[in-house]
N, C-alpha and C. Protein backbone atom coordinates (compact mmCIF):
# COMPACT_ATOMS: atom_id res chain seq x y z
N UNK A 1 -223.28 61.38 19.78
CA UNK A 1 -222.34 61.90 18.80
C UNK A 1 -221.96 63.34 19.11
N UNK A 2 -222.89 64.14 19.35
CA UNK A 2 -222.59 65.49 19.53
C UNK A 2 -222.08 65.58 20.67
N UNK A 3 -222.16 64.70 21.75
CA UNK A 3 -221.03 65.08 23.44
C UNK A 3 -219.54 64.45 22.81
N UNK A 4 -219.32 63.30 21.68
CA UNK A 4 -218.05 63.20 21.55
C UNK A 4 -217.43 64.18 20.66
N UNK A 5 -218.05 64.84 19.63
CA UNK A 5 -217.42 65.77 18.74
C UNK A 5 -217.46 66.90 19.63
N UNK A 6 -218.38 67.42 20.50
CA UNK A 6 -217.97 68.44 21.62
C UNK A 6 -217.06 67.93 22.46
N UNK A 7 -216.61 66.74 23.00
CA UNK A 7 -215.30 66.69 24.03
C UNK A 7 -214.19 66.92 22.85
N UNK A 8 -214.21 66.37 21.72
CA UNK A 8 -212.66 66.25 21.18
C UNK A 8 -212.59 67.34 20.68
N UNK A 9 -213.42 69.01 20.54
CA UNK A 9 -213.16 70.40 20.36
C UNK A 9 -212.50 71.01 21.49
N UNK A 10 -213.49 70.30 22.90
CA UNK A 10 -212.26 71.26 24.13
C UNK A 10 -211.55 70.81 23.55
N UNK A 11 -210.64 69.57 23.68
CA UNK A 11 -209.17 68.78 23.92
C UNK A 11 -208.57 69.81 23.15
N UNK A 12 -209.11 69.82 21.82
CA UNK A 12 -207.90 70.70 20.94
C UNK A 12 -207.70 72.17 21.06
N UNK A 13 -209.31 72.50 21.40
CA UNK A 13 -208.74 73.89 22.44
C UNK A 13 -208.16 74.20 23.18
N UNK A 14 -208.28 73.60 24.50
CA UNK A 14 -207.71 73.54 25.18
C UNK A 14 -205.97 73.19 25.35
N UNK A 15 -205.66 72.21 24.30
CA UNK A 15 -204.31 71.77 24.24
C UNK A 15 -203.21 72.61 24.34
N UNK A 16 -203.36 74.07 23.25
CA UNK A 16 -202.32 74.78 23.10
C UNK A 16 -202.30 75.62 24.69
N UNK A 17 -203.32 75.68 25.25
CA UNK A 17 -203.34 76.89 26.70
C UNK A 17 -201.94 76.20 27.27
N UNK A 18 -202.51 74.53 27.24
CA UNK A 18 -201.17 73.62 28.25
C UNK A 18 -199.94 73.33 27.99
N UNK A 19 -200.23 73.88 26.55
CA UNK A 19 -198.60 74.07 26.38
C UNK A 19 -197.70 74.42 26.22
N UNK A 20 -198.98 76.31 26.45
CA UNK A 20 -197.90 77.20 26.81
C UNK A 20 -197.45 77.56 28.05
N UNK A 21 -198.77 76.67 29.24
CA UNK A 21 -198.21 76.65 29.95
C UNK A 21 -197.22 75.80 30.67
N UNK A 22 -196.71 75.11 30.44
CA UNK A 22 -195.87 74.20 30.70
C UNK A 22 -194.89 73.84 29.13
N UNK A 23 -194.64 75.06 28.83
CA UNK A 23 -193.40 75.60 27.97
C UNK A 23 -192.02 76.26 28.96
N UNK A 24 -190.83 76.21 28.34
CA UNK A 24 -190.19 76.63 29.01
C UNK A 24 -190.29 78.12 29.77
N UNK A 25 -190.36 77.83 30.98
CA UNK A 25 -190.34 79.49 31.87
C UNK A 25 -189.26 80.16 31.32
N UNK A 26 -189.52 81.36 31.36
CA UNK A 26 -188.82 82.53 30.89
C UNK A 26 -187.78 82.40 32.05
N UNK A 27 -186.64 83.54 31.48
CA UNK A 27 -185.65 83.48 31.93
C UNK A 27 -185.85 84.48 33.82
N UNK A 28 -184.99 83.92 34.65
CA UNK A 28 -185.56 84.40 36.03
C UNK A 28 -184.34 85.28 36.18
N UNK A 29 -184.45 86.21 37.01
CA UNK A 29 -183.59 87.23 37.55
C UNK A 29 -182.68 86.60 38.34
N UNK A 30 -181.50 87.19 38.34
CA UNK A 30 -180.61 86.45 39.25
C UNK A 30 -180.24 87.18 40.65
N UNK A 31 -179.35 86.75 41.24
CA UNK A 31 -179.00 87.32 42.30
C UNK A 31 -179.01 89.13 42.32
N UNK A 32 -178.06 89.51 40.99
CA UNK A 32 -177.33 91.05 41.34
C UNK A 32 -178.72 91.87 40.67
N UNK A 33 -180.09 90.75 40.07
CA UNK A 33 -181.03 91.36 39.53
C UNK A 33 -181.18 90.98 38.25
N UNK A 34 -180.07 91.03 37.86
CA UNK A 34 -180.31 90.60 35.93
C UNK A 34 -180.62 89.67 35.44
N UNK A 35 -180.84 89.54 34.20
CA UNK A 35 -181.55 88.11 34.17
C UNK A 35 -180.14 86.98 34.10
N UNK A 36 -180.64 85.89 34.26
CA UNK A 36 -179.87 84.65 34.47
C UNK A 36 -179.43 84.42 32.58
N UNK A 37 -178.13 84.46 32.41
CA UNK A 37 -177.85 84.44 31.22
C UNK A 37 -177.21 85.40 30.29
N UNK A 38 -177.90 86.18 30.53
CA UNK A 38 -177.57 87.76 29.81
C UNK A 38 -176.66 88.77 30.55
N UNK A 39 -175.67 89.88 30.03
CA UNK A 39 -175.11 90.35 30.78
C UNK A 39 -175.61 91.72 30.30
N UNK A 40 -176.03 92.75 31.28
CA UNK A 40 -176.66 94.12 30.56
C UNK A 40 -175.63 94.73 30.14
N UNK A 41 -174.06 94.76 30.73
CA UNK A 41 -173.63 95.82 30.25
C UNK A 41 -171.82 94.79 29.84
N UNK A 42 -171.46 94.39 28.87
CA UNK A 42 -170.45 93.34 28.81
C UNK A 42 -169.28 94.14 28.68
N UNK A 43 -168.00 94.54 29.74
CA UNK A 43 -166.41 95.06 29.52
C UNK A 43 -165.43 93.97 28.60
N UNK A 44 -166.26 92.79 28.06
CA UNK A 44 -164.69 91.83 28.33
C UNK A 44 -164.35 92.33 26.63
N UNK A 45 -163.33 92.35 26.06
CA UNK A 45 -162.66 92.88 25.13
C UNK A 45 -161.60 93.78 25.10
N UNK A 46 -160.53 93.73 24.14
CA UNK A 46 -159.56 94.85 23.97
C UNK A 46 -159.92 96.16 24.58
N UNK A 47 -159.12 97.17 24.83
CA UNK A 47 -159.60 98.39 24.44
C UNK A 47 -157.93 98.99 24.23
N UNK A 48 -158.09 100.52 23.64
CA UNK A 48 -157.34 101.44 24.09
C UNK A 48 -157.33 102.43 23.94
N UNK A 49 -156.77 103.15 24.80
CA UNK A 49 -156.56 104.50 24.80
C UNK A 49 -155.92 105.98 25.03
N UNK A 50 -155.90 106.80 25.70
CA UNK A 50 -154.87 108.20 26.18
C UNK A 50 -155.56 108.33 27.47
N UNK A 51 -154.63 109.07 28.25
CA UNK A 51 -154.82 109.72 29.34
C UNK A 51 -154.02 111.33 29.29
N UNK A 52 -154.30 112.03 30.06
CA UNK A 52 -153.86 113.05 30.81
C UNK A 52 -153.87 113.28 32.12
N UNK A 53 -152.92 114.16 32.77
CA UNK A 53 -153.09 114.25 34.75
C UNK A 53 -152.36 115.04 35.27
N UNK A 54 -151.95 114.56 36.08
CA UNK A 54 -151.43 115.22 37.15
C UNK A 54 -150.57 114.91 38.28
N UNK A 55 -149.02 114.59 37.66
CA UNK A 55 -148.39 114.26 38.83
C UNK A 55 -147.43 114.84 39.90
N UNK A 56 -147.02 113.69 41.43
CA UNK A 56 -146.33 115.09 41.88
C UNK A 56 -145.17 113.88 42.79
N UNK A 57 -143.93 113.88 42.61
CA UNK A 57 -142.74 112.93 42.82
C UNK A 57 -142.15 113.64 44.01
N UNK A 58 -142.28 112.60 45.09
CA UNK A 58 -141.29 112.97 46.22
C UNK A 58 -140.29 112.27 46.47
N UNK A 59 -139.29 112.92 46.90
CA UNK A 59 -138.20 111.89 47.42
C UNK A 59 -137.82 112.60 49.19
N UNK A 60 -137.56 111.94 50.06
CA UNK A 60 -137.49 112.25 51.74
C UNK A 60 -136.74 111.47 52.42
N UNK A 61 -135.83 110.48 51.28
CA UNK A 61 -134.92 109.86 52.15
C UNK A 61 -133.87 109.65 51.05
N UNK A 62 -133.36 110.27 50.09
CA UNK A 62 -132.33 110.14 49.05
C UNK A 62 -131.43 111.31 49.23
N UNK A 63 -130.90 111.45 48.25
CA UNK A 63 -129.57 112.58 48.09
C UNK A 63 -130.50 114.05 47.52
N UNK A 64 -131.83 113.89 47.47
CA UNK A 64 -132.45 114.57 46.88
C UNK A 64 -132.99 115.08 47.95
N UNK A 65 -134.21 114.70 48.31
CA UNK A 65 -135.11 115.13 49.99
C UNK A 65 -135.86 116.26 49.03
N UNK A 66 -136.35 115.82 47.99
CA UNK A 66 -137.17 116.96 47.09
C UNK A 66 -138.25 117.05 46.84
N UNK A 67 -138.93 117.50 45.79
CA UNK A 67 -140.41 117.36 45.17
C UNK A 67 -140.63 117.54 44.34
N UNK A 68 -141.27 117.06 43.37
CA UNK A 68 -141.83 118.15 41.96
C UNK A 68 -142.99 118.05 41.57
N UNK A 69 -143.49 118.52 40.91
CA UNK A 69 -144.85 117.95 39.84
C UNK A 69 -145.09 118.32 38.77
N UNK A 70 -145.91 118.31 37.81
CA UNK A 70 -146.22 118.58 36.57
C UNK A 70 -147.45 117.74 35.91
N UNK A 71 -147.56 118.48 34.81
CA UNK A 71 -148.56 117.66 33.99
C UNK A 71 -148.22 116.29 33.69
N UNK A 72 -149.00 115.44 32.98
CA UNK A 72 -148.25 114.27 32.34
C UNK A 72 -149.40 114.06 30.90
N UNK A 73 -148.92 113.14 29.95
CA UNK A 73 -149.79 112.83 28.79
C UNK A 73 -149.26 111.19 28.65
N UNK A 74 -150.14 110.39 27.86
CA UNK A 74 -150.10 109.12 27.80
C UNK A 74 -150.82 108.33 26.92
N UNK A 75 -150.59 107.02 26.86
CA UNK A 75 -151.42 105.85 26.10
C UNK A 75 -151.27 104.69 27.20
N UNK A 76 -152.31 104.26 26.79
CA UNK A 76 -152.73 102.43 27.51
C UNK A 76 -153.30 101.80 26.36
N UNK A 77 -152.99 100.52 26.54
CA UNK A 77 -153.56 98.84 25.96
C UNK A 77 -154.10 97.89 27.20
N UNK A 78 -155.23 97.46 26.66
CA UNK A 78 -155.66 96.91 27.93
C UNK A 78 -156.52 95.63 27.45
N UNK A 79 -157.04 94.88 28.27
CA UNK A 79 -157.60 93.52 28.11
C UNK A 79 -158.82 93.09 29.10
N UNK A 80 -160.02 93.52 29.28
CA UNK A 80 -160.63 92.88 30.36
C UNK A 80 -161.63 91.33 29.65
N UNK A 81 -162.17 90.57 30.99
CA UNK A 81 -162.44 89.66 30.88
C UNK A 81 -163.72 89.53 32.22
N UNK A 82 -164.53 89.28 31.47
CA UNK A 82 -166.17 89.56 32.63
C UNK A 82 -166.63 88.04 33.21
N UNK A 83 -166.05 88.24 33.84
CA UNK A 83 -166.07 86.81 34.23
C UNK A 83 -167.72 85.94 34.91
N UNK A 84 -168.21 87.21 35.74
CA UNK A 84 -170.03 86.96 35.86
C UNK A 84 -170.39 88.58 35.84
N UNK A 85 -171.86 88.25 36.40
CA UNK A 85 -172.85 89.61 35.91
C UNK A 85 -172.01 91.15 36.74
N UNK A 86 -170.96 90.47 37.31
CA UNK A 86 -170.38 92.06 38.13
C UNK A 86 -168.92 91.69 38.07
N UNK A 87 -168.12 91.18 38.05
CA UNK A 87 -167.02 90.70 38.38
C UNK A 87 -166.12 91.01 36.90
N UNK A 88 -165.18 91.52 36.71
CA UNK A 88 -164.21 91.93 35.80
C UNK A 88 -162.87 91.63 36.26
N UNK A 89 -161.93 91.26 35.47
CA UNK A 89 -161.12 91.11 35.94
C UNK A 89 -159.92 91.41 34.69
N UNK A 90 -158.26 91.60 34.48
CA UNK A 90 -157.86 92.42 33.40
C UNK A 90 -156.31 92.79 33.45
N UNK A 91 -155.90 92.89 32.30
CA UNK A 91 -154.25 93.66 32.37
C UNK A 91 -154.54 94.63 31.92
N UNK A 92 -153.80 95.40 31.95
CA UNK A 92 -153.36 96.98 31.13
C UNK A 92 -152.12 97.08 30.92
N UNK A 93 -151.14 98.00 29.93
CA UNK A 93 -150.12 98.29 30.46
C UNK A 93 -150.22 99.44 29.35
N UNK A 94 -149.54 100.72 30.34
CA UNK A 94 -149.34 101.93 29.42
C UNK A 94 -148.11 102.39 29.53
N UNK A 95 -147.95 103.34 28.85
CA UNK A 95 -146.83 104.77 28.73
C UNK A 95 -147.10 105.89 29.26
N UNK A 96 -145.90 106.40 29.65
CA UNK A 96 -146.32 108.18 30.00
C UNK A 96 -145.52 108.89 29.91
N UNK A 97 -145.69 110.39 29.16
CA UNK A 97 -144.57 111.10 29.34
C UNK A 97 -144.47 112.26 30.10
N UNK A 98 -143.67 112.55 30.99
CA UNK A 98 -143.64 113.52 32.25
C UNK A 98 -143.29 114.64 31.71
N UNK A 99 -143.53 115.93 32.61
CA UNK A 99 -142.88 117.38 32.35
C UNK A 99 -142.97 117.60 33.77
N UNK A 100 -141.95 116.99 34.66
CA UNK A 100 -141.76 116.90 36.16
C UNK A 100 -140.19 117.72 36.16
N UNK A 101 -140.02 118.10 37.26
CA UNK A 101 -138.74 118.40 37.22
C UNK A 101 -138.79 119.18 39.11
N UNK A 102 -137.56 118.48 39.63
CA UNK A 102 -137.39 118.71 41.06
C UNK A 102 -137.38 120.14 41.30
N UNK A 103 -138.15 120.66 42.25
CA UNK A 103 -138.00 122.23 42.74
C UNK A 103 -136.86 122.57 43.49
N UNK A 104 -135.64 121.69 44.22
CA UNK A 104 -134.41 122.24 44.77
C UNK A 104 -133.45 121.72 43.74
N UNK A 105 -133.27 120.60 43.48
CA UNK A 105 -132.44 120.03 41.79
C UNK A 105 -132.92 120.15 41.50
N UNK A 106 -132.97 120.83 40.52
CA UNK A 106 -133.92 121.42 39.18
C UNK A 106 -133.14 120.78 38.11
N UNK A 107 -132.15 120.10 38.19
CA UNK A 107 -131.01 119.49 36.94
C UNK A 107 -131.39 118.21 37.39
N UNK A 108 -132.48 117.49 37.91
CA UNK A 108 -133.07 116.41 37.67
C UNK A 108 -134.40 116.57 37.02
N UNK A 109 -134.93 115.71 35.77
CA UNK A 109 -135.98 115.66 35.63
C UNK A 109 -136.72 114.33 35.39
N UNK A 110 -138.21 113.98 35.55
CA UNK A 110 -138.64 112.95 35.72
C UNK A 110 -139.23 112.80 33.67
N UNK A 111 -138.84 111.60 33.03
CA UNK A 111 -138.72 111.81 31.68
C UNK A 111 -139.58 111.29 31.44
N UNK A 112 -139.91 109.73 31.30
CA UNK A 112 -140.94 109.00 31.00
C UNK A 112 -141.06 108.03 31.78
N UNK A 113 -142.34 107.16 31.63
CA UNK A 113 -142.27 105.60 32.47
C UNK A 113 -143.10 104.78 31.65
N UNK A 114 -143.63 103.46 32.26
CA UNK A 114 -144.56 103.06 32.31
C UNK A 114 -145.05 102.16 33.07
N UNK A 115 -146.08 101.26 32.97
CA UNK A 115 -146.13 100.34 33.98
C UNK A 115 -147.02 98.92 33.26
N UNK A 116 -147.32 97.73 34.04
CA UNK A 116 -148.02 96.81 33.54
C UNK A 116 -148.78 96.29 34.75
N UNK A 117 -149.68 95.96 34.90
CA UNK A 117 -150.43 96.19 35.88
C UNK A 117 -151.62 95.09 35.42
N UNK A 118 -152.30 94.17 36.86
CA UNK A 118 -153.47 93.81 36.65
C UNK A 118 -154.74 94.82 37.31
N UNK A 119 -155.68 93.66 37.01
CA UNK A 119 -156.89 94.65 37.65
C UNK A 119 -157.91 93.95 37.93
N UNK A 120 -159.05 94.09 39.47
CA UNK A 120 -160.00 93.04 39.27
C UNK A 120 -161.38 94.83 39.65
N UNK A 121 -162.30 94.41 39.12
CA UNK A 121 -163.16 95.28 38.96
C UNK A 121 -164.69 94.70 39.31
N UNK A 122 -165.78 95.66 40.20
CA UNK A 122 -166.77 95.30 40.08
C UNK A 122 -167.92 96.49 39.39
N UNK A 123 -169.06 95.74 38.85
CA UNK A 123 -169.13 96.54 37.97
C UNK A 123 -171.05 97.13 38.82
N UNK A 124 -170.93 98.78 38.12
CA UNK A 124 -172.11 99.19 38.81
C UNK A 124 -173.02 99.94 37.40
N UNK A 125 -173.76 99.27 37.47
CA UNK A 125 -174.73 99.43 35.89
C UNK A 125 -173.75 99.84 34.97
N UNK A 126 -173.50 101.10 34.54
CA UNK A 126 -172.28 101.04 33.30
C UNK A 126 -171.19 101.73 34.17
N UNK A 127 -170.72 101.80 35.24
CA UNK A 127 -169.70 101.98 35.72
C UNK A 127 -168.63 100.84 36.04
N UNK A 128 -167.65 101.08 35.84
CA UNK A 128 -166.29 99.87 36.69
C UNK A 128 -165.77 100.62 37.56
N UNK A 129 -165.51 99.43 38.90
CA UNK A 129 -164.80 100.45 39.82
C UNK A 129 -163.73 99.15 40.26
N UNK A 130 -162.65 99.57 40.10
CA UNK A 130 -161.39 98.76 39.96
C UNK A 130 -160.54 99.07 41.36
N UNK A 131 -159.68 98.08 41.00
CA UNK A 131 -158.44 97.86 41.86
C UNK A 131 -157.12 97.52 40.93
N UNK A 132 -156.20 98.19 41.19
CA UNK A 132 -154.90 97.61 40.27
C UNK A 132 -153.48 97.47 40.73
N UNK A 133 -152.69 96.45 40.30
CA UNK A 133 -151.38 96.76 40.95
C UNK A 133 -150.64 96.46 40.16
N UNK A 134 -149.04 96.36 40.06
CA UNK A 134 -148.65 95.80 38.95
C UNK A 134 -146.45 96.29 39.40
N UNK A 135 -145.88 96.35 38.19
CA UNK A 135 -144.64 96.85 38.07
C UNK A 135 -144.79 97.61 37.15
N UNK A 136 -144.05 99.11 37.47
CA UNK A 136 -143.65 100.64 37.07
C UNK A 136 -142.10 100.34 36.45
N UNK A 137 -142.11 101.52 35.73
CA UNK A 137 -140.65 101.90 35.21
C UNK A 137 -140.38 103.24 34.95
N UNK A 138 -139.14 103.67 35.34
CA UNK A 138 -139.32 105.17 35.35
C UNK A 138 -137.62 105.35 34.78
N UNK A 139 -137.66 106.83 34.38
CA UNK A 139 -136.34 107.11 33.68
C UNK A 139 -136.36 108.38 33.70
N UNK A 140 -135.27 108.96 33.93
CA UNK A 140 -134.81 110.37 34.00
C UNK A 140 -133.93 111.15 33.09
N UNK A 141 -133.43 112.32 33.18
CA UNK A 141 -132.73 113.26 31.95
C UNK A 141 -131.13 112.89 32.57
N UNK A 142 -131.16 112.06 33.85
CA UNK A 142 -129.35 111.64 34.16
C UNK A 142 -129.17 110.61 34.15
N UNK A 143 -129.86 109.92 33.04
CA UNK A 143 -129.39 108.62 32.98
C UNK A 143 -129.63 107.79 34.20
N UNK A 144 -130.73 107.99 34.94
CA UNK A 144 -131.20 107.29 35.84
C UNK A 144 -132.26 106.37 35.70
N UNK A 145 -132.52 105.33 35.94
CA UNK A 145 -133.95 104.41 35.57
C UNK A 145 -133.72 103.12 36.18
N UNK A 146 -135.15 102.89 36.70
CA UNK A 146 -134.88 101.60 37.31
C UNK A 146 -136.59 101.38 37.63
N UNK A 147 -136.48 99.90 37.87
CA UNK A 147 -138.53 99.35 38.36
C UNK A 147 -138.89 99.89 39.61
N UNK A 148 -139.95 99.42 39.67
CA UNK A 148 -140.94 99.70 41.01
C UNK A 148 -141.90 99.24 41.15
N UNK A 149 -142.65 99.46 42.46
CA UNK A 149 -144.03 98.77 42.30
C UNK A 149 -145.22 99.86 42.04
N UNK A 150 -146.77 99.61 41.77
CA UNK A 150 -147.29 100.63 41.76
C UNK A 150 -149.00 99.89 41.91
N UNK A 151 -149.59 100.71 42.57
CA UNK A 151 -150.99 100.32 43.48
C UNK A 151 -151.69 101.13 43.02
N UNK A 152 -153.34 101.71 42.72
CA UNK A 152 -153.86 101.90 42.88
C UNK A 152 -155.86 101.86 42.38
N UNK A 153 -156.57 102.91 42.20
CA UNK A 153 -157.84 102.41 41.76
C UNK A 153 -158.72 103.72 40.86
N UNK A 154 -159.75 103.05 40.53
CA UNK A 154 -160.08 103.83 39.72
C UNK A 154 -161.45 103.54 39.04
N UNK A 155 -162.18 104.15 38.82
CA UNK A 155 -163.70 104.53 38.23
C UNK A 155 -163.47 104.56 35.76
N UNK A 156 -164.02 103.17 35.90
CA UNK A 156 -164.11 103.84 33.94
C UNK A 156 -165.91 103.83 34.33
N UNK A 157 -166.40 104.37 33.14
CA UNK A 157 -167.96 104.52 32.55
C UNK A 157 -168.13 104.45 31.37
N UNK A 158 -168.93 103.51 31.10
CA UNK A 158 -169.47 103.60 29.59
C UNK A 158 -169.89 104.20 28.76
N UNK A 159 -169.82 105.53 28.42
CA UNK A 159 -170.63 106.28 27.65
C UNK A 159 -171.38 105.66 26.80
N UNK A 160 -170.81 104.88 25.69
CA UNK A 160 -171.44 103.83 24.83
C UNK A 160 -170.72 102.34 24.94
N UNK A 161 -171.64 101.82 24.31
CA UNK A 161 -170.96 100.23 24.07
C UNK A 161 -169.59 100.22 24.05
N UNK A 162 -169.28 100.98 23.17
CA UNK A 162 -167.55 101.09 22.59
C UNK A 162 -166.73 102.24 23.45
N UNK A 163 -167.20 103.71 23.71
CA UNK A 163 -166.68 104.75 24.11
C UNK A 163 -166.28 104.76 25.71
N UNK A 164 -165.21 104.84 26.50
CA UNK A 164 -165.08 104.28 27.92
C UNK A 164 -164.55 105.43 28.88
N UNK A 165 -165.00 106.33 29.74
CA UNK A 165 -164.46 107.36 30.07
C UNK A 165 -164.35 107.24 31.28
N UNK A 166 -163.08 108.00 31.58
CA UNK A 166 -162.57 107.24 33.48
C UNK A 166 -161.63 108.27 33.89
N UNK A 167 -161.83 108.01 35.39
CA UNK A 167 -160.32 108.39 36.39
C UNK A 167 -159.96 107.86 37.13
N UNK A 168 -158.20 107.99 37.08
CA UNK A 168 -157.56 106.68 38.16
C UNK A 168 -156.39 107.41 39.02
N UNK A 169 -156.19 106.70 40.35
CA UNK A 169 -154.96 107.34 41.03
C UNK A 169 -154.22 106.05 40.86
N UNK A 170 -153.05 106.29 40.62
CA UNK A 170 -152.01 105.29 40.49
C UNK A 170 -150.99 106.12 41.99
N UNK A 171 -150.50 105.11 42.41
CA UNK A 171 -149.42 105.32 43.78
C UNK A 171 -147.91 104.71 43.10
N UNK A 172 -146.84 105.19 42.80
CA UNK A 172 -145.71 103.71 42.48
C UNK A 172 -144.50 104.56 43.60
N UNK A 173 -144.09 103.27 43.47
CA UNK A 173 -142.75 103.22 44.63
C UNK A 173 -141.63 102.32 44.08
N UNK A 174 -140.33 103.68 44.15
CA UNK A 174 -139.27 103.06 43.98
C UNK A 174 -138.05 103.83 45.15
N UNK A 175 -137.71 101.84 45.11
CA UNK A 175 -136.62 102.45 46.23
C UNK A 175 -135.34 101.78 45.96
N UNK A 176 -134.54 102.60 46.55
CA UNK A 176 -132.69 102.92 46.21
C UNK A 176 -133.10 102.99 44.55
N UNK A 177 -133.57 103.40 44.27
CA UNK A 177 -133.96 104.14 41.94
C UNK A 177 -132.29 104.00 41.43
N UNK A 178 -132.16 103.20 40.93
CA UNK A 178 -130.85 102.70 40.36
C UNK A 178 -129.76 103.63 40.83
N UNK A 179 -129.44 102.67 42.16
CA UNK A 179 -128.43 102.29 43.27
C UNK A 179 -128.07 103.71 43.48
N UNK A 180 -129.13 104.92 43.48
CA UNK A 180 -128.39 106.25 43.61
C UNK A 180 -129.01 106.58 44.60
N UNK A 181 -129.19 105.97 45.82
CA UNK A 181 -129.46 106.29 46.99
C UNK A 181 -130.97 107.46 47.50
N UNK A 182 -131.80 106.93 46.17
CA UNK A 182 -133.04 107.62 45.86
C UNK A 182 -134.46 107.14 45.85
N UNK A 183 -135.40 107.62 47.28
CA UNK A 183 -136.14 106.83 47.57
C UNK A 183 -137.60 107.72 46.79
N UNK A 184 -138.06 107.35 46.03
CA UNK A 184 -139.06 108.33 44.94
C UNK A 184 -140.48 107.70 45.09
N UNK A 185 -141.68 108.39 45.51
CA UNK A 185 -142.98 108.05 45.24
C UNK A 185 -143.48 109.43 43.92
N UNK A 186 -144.12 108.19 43.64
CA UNK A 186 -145.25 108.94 42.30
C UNK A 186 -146.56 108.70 42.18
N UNK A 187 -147.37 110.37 42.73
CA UNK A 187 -148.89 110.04 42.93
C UNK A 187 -149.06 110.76 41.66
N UNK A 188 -150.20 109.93 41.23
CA UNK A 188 -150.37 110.47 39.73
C UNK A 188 -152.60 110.41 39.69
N UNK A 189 -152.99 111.72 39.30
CA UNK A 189 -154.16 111.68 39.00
C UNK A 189 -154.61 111.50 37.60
N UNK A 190 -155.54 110.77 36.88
CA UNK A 190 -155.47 110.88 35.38
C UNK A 190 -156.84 110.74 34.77
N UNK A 191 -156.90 111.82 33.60
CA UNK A 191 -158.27 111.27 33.18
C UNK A 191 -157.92 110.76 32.12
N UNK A 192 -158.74 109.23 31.67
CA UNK A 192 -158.63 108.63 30.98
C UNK A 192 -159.75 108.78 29.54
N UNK A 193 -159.52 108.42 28.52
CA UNK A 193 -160.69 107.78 27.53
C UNK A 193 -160.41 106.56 26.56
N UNK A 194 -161.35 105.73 26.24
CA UNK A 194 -160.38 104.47 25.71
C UNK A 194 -161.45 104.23 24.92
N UNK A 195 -161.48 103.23 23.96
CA UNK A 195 -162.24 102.72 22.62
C UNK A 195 -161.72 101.00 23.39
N UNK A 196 -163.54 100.36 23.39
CA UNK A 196 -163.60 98.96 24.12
C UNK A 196 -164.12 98.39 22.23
N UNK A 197 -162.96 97.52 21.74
CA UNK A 197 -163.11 96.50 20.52
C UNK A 197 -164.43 95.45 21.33
């Protein structure tokens, strides 16, 4: 009697050890490190926000053959979408308003634009480091305006969950700029800040 009431005490002792061990394994690290499932740091949601910068407009094959630059100020709306543990991908499209104005025509000035643009991004602990391209629009004080294309990349950081702080070079190119024989690039530096919904 006492070896069967001592076997059926292991059993029940013993029972729970086996079934925690052969409970579901915890979650395993994945490839980029993180765990399988979870994302440490998630971009996908609305955001928006302002910028400020620094641009500088050449033209070297128009009626112009000029330059200018100036400050600029702005807003963006934007959309990303996190597709795995690094991979982002996204539209934007903003506004901007220039205080450009040509250094030999000085009775041209560069007024406002904007652009719409995608973006695919990989992501480095709370940093994004992007790629973007898209179609520009630009307009002047002579009734000049016409599209373009526009390329470039750029660094955001997370400060917080919500708070998103960045800088981007945008490149855009327009050529014959409504049919006035005006071939115009616009390098533009900008610091950004945006609110991620």
């Amino acid at each position: 009697m006492f070896k069967i009431v001592a076997s059926v005490f292991l059993c029940v002792s013993v029972s729970p050890v086996f079934a925690a061990d052969y409970s579901s394994p915890p979650p395993q690290p994945g490839p980029s490190g993180a765990l399988r499932g979870s994302i440490v740091d998630d971009w996908t949601g609305i955001y928006v926000g302002a910028n400020i910068g620094y641009d500088r407009v050449t033209d070297n094959n128009g009626i112009v053959s000029d330059y200018g630059s100036g400050s600029t100020y702005g807003a963006f709306v934007g959309f990303n979408y996190q597709i795995s543990d690094n991979l982002v991908i996204g539209l934007e499209a903003d506004y901007t308003n220039y205080d450009i104005t040509f250094t030999k025509a000085s009775f041209i000035d560069v007024v406002e634009g904007g652009s719409l643009r995608g973006r695919v991004g990989f992501t480095l602990d709370r940093a994004l480091v992007y790629a973007t391209a898209g179609i520009t629009y630009g307009t002047t004080n002579i009734n000049l305006e016409d599209y373009g294309a526009v390329v470039g990349v750029g660094v955001d950081y997370k400060a917080t969950d919500n708070i998103i702080v960045g800088v981007s070079y945008l490149h855009s190119i327009f050529r014959n700029f409504d049919n006035a024989n005006l071939d115009a690039n616009i390098d533009a530096v900008r610091g950004r800040v945006a609110y991620l919904f």
